[in-house]
N, C-alpha and C. Protein backbone atom coordinates (compact mmCIF):
# COMPACT_ATOMS: atom_id res chain seq x y z
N UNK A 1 -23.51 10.27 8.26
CA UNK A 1 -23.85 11.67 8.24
C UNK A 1 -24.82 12.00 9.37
N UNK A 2 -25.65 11.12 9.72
CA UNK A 2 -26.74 11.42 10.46
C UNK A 2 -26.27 11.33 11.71
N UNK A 3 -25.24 10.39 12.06
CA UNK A 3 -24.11 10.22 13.25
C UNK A 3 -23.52 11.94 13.71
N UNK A 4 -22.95 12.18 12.87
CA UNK A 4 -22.57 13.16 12.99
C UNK A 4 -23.05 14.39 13.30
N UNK A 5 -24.14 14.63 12.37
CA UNK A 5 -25.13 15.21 13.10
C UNK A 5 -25.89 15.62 14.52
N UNK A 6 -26.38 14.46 14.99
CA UNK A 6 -26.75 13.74 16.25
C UNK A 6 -25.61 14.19 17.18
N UNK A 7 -24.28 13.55 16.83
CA UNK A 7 -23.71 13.90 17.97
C UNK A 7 -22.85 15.20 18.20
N UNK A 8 -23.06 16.21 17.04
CA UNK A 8 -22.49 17.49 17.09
C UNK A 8 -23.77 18.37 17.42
N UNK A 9 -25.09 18.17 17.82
CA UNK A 9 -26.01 18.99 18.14
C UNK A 9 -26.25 18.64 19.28
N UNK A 10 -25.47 17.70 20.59
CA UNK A 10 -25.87 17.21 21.85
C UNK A 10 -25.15 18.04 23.03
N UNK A 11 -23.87 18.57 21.95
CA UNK A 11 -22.99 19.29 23.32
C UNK A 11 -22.74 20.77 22.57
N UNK A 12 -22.26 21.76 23.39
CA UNK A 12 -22.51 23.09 23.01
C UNK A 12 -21.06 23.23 21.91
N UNK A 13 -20.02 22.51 22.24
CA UNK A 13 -18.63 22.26 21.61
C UNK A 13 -18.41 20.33 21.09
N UNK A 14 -18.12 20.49 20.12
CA UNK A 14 -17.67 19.10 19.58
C UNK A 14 -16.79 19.24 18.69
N UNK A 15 -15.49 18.50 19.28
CA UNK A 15 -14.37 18.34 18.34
C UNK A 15 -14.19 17.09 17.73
N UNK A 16 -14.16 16.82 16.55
CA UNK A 16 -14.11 15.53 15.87
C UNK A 16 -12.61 15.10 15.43
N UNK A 17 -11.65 14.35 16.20
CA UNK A 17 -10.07 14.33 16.70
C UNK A 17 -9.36 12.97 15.85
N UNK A 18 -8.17 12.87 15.97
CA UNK A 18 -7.30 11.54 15.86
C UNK A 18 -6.24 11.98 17.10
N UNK A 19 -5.96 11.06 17.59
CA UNK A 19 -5.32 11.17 18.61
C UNK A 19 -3.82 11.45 18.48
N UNK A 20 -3.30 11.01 16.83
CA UNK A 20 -1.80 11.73 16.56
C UNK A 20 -2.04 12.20 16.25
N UNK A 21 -2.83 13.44 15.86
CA UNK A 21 -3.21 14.60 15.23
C UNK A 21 -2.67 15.77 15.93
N UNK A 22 -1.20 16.50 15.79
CA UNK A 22 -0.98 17.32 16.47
C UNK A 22 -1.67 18.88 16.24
N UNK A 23 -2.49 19.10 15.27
CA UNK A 23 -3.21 19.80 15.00
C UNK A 23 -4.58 19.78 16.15
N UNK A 24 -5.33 18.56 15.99
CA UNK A 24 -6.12 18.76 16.56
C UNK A 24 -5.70 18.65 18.17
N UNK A 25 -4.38 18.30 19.14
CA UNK A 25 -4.29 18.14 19.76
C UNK A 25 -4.22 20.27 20.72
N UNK A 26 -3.71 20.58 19.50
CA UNK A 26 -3.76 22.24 19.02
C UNK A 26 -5.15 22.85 19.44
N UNK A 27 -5.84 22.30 18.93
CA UNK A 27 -7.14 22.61 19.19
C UNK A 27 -7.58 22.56 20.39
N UNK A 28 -7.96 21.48 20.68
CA UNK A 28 -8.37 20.93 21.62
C UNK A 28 -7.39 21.89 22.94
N UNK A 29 -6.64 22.20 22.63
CA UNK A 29 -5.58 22.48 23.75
C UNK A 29 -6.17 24.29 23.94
N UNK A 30 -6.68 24.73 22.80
CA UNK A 30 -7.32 26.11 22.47
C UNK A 30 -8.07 26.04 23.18
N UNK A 31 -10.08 25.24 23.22
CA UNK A 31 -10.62 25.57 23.88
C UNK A 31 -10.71 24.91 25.35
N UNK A 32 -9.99 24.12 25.78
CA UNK A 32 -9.44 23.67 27.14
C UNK A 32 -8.99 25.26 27.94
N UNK A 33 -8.11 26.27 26.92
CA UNK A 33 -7.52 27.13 27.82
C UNK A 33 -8.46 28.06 28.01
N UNK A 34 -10.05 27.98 27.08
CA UNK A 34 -10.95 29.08 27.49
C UNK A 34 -11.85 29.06 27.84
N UNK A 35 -11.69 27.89 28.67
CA UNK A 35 -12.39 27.37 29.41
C UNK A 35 -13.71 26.62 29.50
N UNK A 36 -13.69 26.09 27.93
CA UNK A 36 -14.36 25.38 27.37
C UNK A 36 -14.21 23.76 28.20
N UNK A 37 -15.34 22.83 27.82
CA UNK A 37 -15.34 21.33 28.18
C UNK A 37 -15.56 20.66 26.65
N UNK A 38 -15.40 20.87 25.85
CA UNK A 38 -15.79 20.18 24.59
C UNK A 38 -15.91 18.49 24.53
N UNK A 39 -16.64 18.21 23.95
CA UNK A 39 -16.99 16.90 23.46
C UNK A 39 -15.76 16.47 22.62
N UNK A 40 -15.01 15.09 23.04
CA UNK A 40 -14.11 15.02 22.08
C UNK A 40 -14.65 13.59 21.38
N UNK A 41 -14.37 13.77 20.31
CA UNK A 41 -14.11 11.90 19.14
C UNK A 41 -13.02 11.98 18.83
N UNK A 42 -12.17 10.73 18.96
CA UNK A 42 -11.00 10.20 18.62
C UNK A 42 -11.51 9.39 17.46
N UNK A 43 -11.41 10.04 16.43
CA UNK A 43 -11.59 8.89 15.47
C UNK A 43 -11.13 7.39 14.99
N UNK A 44 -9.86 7.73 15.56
CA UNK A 44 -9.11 6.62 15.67
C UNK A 44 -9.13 5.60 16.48
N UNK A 45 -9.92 6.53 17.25
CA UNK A 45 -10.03 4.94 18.22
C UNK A 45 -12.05 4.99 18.87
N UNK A 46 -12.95 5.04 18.02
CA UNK A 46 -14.14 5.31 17.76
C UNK A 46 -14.37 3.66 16.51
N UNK A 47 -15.07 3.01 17.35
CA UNK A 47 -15.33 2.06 16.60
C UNK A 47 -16.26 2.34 15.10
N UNK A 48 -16.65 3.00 15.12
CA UNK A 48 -17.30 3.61 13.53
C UNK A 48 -16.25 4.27 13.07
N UNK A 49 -15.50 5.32 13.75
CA UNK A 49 -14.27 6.33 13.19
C UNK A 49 -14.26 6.45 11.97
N UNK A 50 -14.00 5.41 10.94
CA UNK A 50 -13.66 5.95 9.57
C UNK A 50 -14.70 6.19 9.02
N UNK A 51 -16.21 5.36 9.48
CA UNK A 51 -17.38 6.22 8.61
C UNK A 51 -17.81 7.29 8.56
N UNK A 52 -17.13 8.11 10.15
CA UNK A 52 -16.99 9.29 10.56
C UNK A 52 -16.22 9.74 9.91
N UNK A 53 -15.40 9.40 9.54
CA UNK A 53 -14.24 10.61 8.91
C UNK A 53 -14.61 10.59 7.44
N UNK A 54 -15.52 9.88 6.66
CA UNK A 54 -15.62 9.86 5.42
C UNK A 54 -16.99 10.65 5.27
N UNK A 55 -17.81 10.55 6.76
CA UNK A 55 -18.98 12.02 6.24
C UNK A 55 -18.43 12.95 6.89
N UNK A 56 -17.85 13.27 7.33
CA UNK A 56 -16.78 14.19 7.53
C UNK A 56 -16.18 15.28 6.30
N UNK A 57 -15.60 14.75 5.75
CA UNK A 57 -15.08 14.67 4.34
C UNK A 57 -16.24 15.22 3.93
N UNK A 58 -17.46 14.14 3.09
CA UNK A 58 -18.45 14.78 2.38
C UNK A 58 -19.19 15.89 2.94
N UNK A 59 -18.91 16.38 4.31
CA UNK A 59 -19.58 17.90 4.80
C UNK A 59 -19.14 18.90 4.22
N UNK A 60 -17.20 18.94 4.00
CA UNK A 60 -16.81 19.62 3.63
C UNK A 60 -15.29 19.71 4.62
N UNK A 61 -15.19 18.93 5.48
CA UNK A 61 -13.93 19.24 5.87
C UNK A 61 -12.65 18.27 5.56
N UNK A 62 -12.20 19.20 5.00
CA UNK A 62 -10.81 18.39 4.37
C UNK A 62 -9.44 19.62 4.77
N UNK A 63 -8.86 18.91 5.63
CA UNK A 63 -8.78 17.50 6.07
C UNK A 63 -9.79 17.01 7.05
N UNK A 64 -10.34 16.18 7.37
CA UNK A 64 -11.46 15.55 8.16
C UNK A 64 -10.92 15.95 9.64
N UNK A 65 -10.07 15.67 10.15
CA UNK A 65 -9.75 16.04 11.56
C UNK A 65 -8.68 17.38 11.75
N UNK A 66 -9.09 18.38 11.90
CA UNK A 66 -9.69 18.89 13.56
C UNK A 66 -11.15 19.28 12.84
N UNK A 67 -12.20 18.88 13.08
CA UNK A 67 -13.19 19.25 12.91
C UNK A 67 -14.40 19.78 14.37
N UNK A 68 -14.70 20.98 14.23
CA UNK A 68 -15.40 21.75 15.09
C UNK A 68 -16.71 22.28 14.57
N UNK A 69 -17.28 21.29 15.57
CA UNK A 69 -18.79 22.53 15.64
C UNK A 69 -18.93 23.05 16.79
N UNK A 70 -19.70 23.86 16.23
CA UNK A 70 -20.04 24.86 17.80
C UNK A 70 -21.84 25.29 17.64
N UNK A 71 -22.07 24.97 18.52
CA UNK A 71 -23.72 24.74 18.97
C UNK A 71 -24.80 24.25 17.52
N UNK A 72 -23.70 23.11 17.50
CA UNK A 72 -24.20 22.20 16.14
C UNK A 72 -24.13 22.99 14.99
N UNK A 73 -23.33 23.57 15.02
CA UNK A 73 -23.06 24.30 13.36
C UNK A 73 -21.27 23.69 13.05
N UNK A 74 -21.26 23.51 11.99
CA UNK A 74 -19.72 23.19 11.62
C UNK A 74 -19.38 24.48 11.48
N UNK A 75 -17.86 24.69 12.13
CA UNK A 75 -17.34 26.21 11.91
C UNK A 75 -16.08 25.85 11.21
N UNK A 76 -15.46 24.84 11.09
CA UNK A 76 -14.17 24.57 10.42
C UNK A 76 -13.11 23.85 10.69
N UNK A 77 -12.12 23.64 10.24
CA UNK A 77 -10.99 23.07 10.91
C UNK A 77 -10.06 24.15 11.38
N UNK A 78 -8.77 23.60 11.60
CA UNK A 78 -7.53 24.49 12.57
C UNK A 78 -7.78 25.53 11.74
N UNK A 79 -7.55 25.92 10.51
CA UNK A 79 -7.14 27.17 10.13
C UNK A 79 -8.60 28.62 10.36
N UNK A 80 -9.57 27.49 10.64
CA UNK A 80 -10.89 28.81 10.77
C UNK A 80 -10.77 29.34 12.25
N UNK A 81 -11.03 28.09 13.15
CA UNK A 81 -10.66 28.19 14.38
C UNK A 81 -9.70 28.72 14.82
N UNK A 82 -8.78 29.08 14.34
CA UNK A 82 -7.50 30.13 15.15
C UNK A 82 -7.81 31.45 14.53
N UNK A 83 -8.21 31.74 13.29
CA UNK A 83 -8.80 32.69 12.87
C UNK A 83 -10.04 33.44 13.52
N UNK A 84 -10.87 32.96 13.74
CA UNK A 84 -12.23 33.19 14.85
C UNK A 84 -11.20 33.45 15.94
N UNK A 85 -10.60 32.82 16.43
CA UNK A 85 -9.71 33.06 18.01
C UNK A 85 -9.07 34.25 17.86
N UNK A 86 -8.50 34.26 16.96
CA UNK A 86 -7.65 35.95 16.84
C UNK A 86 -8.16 37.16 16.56
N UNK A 87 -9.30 36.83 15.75
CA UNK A 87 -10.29 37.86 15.69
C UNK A 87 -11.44 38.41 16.48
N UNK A 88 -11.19 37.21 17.38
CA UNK A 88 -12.27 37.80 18.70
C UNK A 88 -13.67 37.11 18.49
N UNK A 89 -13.94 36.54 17.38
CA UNK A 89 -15.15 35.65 17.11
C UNK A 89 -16.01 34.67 18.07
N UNK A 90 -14.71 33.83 18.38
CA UNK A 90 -14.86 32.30 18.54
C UNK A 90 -15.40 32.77 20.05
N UNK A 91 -15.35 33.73 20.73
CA UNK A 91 -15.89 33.90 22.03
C UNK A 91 -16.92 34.18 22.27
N UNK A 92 -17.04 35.19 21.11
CA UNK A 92 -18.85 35.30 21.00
C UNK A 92 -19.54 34.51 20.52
N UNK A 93 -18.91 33.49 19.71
CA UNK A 93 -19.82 31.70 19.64
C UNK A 93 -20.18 31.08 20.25
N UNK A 94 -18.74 30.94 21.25
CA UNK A 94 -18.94 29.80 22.35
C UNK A 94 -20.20 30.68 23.37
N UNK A 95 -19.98 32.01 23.84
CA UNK A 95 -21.26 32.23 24.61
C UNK A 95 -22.29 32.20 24.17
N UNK A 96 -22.37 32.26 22.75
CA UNK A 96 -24.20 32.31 22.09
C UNK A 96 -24.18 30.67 22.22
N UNK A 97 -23.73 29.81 21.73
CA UNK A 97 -23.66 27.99 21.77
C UNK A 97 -24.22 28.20 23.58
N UNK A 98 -23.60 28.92 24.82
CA UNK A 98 -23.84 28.23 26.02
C UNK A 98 -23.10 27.34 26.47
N UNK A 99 -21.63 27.48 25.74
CA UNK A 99 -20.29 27.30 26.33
C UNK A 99 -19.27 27.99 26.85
N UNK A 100 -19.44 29.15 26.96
CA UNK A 100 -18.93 30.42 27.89
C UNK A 100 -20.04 30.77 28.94
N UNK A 101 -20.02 31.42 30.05
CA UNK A 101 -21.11 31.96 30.60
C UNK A 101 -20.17 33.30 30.98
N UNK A 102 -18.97 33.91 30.86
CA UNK A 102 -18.56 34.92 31.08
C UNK A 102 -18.45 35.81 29.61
């Protein structure tokens, strides 16, 4: 938990991934196009990975991967994140986080 923590409050975007995860590959593919740099974890291939994905879990995200924070706040998995995106949200996050500058 404290892992997680730590390393979702170091970068302004952190996606917490599996690499067959076509969901999170979804994601990831989202803020790539807006010109985001996000922090990625492959859990799967993250030598701790599953202790990650099990405080993961106990944060509250289920399913554990696509998991997103944004300027160290957990905002959700795929289904919040495209929601924030369509609603115009997720842009005014990423610039308050200091991952947009436009």
């Amino acid at each position: 938990m404290d892992r997680i923590a730590k390393v979702a409050s170091q970068t302004a975007v952190v996606i917490f991934s599996k690499s067959s995860c076509g969901m999170c590959h979804a994601i990831k593919r989202l803020f790539y196009e807006q010109g985001v740099g996000p922090a990625i974890y492959e859990l799967d291939l993250e030598t701790r990975g599953k202790e990650m994905e099990w405080a993961l879990l106990r944060l509250g995200c289920n399913p554990a991967v696509p998991a997103v924070f944004i300027g160290g706040r957990f905002v959700g998995s795929a289904n919040t994140v495209m929601t924030l995106h369509l609603n115009g949200s997720l842009k005014r996050m990423l610039r308050d986080a200091g991952a947009l500058w436009l």
